[in-house]
PDB file of N, CA and C in Angstrom:
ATOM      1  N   UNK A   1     120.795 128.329  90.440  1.00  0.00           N
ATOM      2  CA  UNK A   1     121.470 127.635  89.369  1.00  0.00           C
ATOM      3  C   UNK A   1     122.281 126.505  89.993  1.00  0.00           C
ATOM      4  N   UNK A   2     122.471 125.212  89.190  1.00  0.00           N
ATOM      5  CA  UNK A   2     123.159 124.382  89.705  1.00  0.00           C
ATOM      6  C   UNK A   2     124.236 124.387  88.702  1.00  0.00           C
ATOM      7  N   UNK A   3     125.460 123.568  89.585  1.00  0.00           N
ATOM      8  CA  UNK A   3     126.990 123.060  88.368  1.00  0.00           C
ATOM      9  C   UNK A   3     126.720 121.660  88.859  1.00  0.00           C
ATOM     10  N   UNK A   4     127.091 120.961  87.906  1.00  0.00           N
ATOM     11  CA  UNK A   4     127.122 119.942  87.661  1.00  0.00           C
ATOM     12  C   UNK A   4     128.753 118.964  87.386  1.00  0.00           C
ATOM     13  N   UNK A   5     129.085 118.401  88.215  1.00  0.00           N
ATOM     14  CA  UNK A   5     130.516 118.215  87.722  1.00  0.00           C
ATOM     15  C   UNK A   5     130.756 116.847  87.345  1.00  0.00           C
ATOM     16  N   UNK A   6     130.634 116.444  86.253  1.00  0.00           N
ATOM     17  CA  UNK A   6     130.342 114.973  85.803  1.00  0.00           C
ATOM     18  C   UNK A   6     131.517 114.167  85.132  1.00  0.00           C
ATOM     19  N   UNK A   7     132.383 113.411  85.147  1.00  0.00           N
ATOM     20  CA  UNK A   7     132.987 112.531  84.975  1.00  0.00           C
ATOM     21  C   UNK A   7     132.438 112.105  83.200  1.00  0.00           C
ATOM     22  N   UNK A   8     132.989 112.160  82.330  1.00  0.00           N
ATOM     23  CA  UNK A   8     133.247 112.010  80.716  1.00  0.00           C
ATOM     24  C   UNK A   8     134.537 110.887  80.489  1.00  0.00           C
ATOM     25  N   UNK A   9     134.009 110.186  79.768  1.00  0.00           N
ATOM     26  CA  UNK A   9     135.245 110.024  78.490  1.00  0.00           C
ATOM     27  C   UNK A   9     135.273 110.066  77.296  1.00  0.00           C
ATOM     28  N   UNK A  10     136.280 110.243  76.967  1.00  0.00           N
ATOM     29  CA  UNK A  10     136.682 110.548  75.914  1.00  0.00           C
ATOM     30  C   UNK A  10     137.279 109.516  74.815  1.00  0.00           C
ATOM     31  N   UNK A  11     136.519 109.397  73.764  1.00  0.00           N
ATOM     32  CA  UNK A  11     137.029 108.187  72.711  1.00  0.00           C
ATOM     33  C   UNK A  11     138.228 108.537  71.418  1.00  0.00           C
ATOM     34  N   UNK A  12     138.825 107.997  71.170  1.00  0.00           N
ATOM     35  CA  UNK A  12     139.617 108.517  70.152  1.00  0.00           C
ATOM     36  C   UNK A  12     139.152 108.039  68.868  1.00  0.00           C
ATOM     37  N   UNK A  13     139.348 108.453  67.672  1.00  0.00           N
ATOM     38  CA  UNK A  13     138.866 108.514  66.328  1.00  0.00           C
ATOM     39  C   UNK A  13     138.893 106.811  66.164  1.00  0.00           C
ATOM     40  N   UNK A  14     137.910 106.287  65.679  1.00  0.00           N
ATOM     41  CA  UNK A  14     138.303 104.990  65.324  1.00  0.00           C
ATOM     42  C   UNK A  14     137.237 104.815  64.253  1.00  0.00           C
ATOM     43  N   UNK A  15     136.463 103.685  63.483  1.00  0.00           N
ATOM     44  CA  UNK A  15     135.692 103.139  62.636  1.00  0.00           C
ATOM     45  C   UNK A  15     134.309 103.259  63.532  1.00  0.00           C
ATOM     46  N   UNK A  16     134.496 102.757  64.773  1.00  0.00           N
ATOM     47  CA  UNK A  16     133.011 102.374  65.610  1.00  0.00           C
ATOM     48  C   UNK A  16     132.686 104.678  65.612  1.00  0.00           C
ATOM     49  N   UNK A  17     133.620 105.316  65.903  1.00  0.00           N
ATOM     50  CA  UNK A  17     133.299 106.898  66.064  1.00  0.00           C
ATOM     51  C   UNK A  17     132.958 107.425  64.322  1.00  0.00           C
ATOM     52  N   UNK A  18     132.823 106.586  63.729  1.00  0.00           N
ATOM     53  CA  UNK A  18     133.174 107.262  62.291  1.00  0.00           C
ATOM     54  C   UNK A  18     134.149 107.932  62.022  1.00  0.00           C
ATOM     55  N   UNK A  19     135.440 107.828  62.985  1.00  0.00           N
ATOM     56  CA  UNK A  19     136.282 108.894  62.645  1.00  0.00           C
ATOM     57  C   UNK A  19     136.776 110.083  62.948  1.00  0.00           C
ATOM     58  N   UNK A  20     135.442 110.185  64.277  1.00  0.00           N
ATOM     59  CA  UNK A  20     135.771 111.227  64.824  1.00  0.00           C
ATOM     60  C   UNK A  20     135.523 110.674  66.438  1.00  0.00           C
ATOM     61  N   UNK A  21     135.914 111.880  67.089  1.00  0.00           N
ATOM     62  CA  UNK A  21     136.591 111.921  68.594  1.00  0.00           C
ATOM     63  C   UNK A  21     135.073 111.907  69.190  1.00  0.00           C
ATOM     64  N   UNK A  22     134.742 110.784  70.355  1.00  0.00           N
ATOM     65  CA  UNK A  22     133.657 110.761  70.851  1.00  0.00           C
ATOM     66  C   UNK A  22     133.805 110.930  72.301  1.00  0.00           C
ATOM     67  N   UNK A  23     132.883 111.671  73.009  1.00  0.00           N
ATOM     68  CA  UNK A  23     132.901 112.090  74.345  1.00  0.00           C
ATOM     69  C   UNK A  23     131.386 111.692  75.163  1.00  0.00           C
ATOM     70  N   UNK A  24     131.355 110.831  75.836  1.00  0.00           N
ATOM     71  CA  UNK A  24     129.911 110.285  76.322  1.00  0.00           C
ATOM     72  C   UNK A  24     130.061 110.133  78.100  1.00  0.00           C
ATOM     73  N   UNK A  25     129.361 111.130  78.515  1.00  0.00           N
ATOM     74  CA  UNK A  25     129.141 110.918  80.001  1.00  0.00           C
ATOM     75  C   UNK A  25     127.814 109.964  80.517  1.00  0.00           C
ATOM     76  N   UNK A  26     128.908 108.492  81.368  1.00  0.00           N
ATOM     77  CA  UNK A  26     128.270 106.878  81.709  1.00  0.00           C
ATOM     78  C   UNK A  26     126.936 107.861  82.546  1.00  0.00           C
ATOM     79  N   UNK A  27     127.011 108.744  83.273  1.00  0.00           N
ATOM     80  CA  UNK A  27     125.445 108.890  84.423  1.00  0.00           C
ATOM     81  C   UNK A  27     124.705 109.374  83.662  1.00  0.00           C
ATOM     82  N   UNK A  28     124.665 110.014  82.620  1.00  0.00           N
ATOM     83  CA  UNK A  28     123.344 109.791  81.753  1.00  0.00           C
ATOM     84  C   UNK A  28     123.256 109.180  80.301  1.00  0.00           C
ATOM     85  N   UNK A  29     122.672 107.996  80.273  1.00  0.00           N
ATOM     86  CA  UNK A  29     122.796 106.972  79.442  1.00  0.00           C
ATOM     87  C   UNK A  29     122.264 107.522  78.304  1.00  0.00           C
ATOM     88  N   UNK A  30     123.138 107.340  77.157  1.00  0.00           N
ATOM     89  CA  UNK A  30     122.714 107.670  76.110  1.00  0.00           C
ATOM     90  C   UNK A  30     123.407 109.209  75.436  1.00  0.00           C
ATOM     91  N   UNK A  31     123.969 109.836  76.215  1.00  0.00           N
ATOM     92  CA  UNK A  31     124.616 111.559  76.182  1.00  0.00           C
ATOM     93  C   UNK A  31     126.209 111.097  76.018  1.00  0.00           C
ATOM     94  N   UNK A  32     126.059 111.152  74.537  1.00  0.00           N
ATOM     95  CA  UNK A  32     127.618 111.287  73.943  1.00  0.00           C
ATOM     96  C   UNK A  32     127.339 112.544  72.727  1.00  0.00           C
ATOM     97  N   UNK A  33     128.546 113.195  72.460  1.00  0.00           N
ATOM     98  CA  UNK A  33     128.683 114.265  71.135  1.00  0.00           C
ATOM     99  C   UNK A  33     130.175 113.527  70.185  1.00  0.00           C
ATOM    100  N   UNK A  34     130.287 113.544  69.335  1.00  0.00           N
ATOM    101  CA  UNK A  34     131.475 113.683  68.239  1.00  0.00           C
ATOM    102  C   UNK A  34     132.045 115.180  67.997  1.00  0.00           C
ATOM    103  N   UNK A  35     133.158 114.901  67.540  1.00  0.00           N
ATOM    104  CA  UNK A  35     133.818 116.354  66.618  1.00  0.00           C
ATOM    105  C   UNK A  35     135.212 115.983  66.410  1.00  0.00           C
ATOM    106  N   UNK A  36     135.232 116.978  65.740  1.00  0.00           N
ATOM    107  CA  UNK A  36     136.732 116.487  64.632  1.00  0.00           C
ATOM    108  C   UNK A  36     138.006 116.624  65.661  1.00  0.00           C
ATOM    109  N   UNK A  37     137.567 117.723  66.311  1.00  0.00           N
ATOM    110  CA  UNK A  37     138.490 117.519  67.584  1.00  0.00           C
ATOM    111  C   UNK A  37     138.510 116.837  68.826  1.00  0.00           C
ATOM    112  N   UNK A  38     139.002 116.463  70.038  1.00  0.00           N
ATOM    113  CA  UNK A  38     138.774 116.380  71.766  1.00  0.00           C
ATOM    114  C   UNK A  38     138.010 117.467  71.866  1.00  0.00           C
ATOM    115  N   UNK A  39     138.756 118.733  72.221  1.00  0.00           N
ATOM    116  CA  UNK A  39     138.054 119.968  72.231  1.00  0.00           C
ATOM    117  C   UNK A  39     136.674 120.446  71.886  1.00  0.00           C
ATOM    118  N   UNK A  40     136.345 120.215  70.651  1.00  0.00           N
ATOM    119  CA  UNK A  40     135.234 120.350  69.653  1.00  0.00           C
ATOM    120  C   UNK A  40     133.933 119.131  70.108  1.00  0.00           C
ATOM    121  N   UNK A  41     134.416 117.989  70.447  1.00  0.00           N
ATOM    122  CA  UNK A  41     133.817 117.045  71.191  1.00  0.00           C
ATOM    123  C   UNK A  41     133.147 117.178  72.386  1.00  0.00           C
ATOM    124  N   UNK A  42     133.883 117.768  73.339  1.00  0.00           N
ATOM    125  CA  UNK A  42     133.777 117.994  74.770  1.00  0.00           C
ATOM    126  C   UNK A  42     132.789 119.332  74.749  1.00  0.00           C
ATOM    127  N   UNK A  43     132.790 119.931  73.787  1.00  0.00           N
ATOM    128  CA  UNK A  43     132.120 121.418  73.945  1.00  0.00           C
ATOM    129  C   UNK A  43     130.991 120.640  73.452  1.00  0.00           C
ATOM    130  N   UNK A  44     130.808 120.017  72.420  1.00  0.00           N
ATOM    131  CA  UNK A  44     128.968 119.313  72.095  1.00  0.00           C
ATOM    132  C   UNK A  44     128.910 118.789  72.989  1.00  0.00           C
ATOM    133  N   UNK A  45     129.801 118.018  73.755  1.00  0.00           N
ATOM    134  CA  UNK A  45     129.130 117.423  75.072  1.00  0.00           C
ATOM    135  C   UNK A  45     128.426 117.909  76.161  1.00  0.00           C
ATOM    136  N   UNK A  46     129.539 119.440  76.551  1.00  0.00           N
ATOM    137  CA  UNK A  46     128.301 120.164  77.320  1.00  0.00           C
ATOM    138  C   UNK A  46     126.986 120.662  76.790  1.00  0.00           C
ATOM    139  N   UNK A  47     127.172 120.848  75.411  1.00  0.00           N
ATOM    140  CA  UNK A  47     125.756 121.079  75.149  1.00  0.00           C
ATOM    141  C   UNK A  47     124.716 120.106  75.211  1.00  0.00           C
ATOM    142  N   UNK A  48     124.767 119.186  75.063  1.00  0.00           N
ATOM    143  CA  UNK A  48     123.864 117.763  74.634  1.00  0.00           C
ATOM    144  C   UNK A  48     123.685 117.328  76.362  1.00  0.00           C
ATOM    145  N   UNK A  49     124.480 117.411  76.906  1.00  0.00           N
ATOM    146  CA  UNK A  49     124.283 117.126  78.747  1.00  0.00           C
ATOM    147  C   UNK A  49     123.608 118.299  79.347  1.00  0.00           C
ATOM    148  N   UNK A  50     123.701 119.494  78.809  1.00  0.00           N
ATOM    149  CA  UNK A  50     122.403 120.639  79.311  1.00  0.00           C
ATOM    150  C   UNK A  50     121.231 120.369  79.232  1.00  0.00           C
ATOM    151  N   UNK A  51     121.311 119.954  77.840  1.00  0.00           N
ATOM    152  CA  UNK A  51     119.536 119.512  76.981  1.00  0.00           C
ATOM    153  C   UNK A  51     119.167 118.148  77.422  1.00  0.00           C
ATOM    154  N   UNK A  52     120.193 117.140  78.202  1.00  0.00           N
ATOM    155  CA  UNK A  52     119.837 116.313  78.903  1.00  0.00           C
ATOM    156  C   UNK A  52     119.050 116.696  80.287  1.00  0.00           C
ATOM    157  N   UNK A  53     120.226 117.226  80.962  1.00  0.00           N
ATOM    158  CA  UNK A  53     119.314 118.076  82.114  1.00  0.00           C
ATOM    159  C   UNK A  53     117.913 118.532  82.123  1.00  0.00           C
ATOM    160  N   UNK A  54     118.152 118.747  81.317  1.00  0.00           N
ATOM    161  CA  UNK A  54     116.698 120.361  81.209  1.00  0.00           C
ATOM    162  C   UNK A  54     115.858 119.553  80.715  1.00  0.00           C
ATOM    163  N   UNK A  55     115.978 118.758  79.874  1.00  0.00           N
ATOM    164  CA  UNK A  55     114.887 117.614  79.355  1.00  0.00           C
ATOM    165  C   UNK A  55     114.186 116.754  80.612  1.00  0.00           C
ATOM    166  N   UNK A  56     114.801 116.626  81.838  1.00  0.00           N
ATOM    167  CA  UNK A  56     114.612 115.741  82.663  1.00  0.00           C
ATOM    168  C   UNK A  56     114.369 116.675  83.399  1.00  0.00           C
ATOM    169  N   UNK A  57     114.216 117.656  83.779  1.00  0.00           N
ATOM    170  CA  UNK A  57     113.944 118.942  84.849  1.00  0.00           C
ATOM    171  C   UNK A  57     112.180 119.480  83.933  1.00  0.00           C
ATOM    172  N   UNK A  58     112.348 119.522  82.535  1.00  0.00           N
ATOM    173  CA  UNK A  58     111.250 119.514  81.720  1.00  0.00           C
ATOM    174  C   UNK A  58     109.813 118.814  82.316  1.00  0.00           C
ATOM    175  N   UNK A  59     110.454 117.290  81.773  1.00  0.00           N
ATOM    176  CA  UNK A  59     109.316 116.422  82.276  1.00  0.00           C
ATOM    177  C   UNK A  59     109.027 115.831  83.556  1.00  0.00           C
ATOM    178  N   UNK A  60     109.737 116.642  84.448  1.00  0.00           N
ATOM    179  CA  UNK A  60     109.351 116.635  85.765  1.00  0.00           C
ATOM    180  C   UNK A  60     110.274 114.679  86.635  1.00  0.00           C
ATOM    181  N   UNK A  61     111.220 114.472  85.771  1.00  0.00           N
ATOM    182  CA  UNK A  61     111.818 113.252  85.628  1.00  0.00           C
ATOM    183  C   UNK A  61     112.832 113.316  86.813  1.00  0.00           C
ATOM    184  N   UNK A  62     113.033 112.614  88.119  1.00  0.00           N
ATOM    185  CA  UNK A  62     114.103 112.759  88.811  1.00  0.00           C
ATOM    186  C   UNK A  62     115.684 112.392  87.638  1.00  0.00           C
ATOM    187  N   UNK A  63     116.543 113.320  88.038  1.00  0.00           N
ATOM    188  CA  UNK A  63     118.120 112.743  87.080  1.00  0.00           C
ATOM    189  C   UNK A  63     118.763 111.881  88.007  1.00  0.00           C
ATOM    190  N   UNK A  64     118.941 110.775  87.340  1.00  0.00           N
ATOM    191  CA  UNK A  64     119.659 109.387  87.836  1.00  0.00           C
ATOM    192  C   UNK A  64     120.746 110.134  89.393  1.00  0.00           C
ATOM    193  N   UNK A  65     120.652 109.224  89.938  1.00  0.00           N
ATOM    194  CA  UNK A  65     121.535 109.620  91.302  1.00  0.00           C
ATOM    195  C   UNK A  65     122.937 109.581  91.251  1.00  0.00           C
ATOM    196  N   UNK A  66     123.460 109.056  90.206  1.00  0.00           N
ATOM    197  CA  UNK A  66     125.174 109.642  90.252  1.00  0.00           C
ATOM    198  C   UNK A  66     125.433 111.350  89.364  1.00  0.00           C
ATOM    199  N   UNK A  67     124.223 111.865  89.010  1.00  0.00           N
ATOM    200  CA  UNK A  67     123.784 112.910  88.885  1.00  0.00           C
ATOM    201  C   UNK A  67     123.643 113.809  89.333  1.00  0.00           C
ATOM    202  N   UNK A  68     122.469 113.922  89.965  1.00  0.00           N
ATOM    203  CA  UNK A  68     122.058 114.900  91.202  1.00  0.00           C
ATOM    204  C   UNK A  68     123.123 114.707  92.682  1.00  0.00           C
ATOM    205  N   UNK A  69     124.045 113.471  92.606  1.00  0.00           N
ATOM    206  CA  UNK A  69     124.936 113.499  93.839  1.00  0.00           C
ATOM    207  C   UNK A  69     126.433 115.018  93.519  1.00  0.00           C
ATOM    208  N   UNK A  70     126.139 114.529  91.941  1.00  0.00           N
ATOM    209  CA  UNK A  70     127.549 115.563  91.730  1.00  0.00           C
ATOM    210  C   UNK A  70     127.238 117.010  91.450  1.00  0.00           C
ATOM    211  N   UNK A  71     125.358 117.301  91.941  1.00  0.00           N
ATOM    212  CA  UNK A  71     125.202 118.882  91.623  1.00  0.00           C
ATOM    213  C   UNK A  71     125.964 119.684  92.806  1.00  0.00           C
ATOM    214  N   UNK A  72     126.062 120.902  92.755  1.00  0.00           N
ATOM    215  CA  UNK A  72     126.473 121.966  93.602  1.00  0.00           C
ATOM    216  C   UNK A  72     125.605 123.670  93.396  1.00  0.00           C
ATOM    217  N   UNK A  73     125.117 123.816  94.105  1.00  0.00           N
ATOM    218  CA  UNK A  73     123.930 125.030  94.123  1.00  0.00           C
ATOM    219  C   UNK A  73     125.536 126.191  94.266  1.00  0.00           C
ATOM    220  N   UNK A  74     124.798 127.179  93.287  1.00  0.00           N
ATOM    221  CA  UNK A  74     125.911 128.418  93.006  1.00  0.00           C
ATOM    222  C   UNK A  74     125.144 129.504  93.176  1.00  0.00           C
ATOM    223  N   UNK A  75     125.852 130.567  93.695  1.00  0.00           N
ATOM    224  CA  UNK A  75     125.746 131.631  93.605  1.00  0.00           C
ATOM    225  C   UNK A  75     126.302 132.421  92.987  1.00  0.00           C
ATOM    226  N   UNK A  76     127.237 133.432  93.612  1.00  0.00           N
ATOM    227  CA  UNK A  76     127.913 134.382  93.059  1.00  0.00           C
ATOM    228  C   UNK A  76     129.115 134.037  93.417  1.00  0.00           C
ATOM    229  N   UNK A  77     129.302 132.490  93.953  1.00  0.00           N
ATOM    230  CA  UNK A  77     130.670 132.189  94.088  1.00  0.00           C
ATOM    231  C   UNK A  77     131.390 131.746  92.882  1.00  0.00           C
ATOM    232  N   UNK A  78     132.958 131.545  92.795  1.00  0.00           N
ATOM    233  CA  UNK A  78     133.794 131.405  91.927  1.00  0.00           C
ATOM    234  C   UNK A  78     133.320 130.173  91.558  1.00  0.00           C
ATOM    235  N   UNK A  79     133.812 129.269  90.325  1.00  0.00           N
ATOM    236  CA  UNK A  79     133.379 127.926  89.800  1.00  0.00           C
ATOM    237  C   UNK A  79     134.650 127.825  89.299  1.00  0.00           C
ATOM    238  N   UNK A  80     135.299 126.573  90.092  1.00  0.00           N
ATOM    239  CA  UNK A  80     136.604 125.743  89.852  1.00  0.00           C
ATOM    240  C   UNK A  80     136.153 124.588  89.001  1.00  0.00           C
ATOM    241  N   UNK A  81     137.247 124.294  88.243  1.00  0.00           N
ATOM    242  CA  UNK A  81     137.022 123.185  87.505  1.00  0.00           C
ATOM    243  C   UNK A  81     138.226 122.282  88.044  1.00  0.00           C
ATOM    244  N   UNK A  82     138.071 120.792  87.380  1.00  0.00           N
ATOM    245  CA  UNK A  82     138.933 120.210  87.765  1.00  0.00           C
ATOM    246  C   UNK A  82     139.944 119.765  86.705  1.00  0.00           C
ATOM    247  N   UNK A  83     140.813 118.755  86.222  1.00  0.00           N
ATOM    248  CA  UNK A  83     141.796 118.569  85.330  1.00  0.00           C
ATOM    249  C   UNK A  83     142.105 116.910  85.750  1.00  0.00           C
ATOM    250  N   UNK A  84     142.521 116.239  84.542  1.00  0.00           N
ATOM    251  CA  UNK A  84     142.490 115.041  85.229  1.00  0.00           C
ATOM    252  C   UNK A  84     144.256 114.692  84.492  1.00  0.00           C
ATOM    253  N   UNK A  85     144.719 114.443  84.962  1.00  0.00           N
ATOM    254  CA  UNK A  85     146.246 114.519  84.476  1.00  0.00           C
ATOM    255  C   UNK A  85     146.619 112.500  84.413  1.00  0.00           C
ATOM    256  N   UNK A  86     146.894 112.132  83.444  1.00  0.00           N
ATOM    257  CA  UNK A  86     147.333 110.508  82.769  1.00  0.00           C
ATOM    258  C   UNK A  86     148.952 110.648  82.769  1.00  0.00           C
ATOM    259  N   UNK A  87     149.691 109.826  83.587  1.00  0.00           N
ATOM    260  CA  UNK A  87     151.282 109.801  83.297  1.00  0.00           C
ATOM    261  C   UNK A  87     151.474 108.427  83.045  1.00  0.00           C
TER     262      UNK A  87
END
């Protein structure tokens, strides 16, 4: 199994989001989710960036190289996440 640790942002509600909170990760073009929340956003995001993956692991497609640079092969080791803190 691989983790994948990919760099997102996050949009705030505006007219261009319809209104709602948009979350689109730049290394695979085209993989953004909405939701009424950040939270709610970020969770369709991992889903829609799995089915990106797997779509491209599918058709036998190398995933763009700021991609496959940020995989990490797992085992049965722990999985840290990171936090990005704005002051």
């Amino acid at each position: 199994m691989k983790l994948y640790k990919l760099s997102f942002v996050m949009h705030e509600p505006s007219e261009d989001t319809e209104g709602k909170f948009m979350a689109e990760i730049h290394a695979l073009p085209g993989c953004r989710a909405w939701g009424d929340t950040a939270a709610e956003a970020l969770e369709n995001l991992q889903s829609v960036a799995a089915g990106f993956i797997e779509s491209y692991r599918d058709r036998g497609d190398q995933l763009p190289p700021d991609v496959e640079a940020a995989s990490l092969e797992t085992s049965n080791a722990t999985i840290t996440s990171e936090v990005l803190i704005v002051v």
